[in-house]
N, C-alpha and C. Protein backbone atom coordinates (compact mmCIF):
# COMPACT_ATOMS: atom_id res chain seq x y z
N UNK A 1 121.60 108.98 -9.64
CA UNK A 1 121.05 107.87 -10.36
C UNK A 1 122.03 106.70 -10.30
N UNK A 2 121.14 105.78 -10.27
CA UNK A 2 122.15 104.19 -10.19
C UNK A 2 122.71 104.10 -11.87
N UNK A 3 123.98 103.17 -11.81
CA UNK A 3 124.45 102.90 -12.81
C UNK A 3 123.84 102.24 -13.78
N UNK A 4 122.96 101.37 -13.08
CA UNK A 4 122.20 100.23 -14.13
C UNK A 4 120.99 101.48 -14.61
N UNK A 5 120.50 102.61 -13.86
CA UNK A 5 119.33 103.00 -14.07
C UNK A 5 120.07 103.90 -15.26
N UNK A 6 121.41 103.83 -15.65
CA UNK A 6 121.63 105.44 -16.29
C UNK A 6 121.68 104.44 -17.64
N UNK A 7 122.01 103.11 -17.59
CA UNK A 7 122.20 101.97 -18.74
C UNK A 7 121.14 101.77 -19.84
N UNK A 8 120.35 101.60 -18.61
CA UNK A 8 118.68 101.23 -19.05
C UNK A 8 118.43 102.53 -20.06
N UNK A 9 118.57 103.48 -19.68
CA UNK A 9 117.89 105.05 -19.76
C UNK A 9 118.53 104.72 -21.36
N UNK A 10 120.08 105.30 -21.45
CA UNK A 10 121.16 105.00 -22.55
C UNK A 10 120.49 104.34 -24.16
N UNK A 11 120.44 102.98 -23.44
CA UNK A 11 120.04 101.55 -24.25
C UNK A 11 118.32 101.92 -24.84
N UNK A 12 117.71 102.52 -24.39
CA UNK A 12 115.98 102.69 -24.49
C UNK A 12 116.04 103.91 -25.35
N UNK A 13 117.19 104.60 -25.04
CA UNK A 13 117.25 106.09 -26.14
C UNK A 13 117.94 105.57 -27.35
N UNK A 14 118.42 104.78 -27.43
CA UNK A 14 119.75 104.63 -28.44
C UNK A 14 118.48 103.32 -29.55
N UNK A 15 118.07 102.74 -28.40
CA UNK A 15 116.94 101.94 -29.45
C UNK A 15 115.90 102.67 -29.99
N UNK A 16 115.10 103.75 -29.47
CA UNK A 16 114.19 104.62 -30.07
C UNK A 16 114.71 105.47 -31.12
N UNK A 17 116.16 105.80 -31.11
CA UNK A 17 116.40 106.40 -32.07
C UNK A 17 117.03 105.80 -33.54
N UNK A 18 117.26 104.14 -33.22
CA UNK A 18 117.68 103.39 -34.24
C UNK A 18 116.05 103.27 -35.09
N UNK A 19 115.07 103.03 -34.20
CA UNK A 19 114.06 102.77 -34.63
C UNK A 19 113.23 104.42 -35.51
N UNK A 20 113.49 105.18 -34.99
CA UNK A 20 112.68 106.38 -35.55
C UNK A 20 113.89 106.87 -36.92
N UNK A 21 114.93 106.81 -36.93
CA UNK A 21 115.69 106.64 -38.17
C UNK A 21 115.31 105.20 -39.20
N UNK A 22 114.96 104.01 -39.00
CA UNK A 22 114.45 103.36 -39.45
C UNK A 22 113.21 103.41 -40.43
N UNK A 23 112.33 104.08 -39.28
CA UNK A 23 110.93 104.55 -39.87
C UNK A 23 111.09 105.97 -40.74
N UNK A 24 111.68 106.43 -40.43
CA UNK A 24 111.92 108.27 -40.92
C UNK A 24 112.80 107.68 -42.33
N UNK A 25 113.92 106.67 -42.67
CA UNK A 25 114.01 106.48 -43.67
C UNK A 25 113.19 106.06 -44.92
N UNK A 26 112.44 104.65 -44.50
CA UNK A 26 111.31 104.50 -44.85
C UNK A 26 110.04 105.39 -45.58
N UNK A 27 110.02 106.09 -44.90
CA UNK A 27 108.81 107.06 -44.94
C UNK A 27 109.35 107.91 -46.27
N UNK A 28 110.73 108.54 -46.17
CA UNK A 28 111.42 109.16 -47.18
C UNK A 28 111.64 108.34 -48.14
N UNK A 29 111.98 107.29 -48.26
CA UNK A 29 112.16 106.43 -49.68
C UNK A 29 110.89 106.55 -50.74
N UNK A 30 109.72 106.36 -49.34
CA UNK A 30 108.30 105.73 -50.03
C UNK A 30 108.04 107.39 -50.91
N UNK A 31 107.97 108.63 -50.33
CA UNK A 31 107.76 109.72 -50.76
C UNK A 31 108.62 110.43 -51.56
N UNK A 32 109.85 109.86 -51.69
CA UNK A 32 110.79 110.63 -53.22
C UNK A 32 110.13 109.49 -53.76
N UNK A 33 110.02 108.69 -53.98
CA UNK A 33 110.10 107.47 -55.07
C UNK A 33 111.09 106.37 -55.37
N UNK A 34 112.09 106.50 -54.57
CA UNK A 34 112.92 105.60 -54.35
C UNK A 34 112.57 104.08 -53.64
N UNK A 35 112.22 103.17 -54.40
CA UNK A 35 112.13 101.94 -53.90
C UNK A 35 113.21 101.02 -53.62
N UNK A 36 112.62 100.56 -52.46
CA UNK A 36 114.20 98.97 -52.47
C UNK A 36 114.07 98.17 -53.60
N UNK A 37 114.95 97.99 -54.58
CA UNK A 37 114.98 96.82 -55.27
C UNK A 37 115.17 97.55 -56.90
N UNK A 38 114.76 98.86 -56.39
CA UNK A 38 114.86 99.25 -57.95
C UNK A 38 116.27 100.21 -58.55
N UNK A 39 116.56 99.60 -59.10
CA UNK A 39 118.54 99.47 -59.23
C UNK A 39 118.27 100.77 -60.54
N UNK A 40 119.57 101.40 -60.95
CA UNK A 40 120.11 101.98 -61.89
C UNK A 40 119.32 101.86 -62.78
N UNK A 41 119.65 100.66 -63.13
CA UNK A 41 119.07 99.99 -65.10
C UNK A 41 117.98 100.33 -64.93
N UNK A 42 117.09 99.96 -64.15
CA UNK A 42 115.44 100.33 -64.63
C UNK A 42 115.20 101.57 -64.51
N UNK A 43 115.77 102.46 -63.66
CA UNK A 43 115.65 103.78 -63.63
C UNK A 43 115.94 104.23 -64.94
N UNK A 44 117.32 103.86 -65.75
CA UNK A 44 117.88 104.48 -66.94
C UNK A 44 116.42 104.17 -67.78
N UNK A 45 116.10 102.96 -67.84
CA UNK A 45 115.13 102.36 -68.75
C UNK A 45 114.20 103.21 -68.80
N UNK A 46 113.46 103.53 -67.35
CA UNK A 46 112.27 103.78 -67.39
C UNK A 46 112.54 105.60 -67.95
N UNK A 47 113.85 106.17 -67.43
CA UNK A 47 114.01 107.88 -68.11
C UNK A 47 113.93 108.02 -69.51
N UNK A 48 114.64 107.05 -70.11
CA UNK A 48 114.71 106.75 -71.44
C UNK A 48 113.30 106.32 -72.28
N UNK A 49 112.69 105.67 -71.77
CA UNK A 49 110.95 105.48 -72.64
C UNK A 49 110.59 106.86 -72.10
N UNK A 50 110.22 107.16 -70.87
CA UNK A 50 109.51 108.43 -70.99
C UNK A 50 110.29 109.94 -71.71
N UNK A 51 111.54 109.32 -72.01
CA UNK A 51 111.33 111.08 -73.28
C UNK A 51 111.69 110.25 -74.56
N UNK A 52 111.08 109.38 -74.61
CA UNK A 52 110.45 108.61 -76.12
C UNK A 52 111.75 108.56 -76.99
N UNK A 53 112.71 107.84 -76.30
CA UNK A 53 114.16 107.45 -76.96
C UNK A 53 113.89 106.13 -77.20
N UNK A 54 114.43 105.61 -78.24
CA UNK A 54 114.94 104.51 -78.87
C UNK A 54 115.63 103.61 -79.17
N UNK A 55 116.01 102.04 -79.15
CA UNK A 55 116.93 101.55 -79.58
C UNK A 55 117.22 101.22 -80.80
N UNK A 56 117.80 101.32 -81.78
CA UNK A 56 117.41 100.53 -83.07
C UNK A 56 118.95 99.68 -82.59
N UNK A 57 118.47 98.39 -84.01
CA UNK A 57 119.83 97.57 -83.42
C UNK A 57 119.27 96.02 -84.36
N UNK A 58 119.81 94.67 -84.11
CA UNK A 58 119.50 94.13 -84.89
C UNK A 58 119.93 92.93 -83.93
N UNK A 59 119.44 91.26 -84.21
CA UNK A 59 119.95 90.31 -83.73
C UNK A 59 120.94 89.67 -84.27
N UNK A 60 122.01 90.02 -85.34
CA UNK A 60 122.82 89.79 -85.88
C UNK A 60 124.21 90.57 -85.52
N UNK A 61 123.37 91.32 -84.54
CA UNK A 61 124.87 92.72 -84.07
C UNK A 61 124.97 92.48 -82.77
N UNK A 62 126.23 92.12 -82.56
CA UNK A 62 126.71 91.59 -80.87
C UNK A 62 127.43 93.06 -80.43
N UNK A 63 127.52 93.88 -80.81
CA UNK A 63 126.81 95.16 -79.81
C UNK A 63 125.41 95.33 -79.40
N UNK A 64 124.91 94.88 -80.01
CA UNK A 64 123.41 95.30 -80.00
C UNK A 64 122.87 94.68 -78.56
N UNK A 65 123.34 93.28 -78.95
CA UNK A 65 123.30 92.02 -78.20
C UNK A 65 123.46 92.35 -76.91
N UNK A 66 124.82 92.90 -76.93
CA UNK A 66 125.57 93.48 -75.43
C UNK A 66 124.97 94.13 -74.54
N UNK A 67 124.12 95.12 -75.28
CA UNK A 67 123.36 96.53 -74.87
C UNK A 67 122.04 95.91 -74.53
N UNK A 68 121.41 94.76 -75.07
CA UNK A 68 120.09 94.09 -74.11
C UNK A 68 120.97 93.22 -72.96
N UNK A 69 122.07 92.84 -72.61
CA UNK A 69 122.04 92.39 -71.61
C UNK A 69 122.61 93.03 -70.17
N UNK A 70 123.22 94.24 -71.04
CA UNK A 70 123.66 94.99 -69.99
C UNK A 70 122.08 95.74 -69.18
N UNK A 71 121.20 95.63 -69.80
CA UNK A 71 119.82 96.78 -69.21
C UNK A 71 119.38 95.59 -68.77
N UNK A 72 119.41 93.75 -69.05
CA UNK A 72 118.94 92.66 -68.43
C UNK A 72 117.26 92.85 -68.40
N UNK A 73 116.77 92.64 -67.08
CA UNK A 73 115.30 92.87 -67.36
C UNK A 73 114.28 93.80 -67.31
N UNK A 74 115.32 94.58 -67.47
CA UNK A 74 114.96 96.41 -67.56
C UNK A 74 114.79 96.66 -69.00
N UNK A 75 115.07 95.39 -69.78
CA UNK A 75 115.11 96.07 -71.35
C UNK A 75 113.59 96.07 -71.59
N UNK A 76 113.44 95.21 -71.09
CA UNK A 76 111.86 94.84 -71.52
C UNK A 76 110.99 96.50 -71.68
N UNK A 77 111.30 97.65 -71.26
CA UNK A 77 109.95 98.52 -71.38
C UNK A 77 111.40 99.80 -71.82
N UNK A 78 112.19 99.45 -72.62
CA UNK A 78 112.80 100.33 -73.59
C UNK A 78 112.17 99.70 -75.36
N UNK A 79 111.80 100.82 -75.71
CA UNK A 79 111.44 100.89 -76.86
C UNK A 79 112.42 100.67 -77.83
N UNK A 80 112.48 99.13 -78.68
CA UNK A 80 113.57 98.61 -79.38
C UNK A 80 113.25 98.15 -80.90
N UNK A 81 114.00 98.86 -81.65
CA UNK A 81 113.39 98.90 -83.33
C UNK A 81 114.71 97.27 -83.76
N UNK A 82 113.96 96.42 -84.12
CA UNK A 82 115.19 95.07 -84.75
C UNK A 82 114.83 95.80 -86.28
N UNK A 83 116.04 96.71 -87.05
CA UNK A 83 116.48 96.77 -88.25
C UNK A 83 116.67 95.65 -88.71
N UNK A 84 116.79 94.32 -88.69
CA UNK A 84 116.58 93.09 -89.34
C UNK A 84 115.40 92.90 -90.02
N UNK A 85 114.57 93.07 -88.91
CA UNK A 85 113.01 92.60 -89.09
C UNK A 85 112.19 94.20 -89.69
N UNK A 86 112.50 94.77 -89.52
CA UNK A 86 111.90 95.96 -90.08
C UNK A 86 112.40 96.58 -91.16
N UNK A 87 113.60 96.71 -91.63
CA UNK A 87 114.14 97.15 -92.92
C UNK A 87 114.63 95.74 -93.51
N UNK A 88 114.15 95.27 -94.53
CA UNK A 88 114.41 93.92 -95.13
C UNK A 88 115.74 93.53 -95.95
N UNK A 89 116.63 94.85 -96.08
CA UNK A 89 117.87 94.93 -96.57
C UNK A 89 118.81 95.31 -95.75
N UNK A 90 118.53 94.96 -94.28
CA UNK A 90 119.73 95.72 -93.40
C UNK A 90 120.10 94.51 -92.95
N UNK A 91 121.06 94.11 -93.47
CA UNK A 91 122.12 93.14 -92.89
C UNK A 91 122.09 93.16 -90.87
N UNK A 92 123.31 94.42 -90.69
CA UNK A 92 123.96 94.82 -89.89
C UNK A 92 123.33 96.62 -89.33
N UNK A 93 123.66 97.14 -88.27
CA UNK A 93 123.10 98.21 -87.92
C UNK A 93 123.75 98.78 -87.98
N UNK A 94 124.26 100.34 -88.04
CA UNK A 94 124.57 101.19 -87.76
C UNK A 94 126.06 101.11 -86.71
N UNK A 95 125.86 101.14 -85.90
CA UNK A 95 126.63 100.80 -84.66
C UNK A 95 127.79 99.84 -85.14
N UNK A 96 127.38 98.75 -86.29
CA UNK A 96 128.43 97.50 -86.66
C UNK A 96 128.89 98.45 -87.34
N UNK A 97 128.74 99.24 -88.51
CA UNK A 97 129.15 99.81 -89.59
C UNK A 97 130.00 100.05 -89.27
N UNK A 98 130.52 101.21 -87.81
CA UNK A 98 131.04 102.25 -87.64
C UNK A 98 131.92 102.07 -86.76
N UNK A 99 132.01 100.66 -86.41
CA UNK A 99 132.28 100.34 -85.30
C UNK A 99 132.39 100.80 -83.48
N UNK A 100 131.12 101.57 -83.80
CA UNK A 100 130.72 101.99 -82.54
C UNK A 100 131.26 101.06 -81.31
């Protein structure tokens, strides 16, 4: 075989197999459930609502505070109790008390 013909051969295998690892990843992401784009936090988020956990916490508590921005826009579908607005004598939460 010629040199250029053994190149060609090389280059045509080495691209079919970039490409069928490509697709074969793909295919595996789509079927565990692993999506592009979907990071840590929403995963934690989304484990955490489905076994029906809770935040309680308050807008006066900069822990509290901390803990919606660390989950960012993943907080949105965690289930979050504001002890401000729901117990009418709670200053501060739990977490401030104790200095969690």
């Amino acid at each position: 075989m010629q040199k250029r013909t053994q190149v060609i051969i090389t280059f045509s295998v080495a691209i079919l197999l970039i490409a069928g690892l490509y697709f074969f990843t793909d295919w595996f992401s789509k079927v565990t459930g692993f999506l592009i784009g979907e990071d840590d936090k929403t995963k934690l988020a989304q484990c955490l609502t489905g076994r029906n956990a809770e935040l309680f916490g308050s807008d006066y508590c900069k822990e509290c505070e901390e803990q919606k921005k660390l989950f960012g826009s993943s907080f949105k579908t965690i289930v979050y109790i504001d002890c401000g607005k729901t117990m009418k004598f709670v200053r501060v939460c739990e977490a401030c008390l104790h200095g969690i």
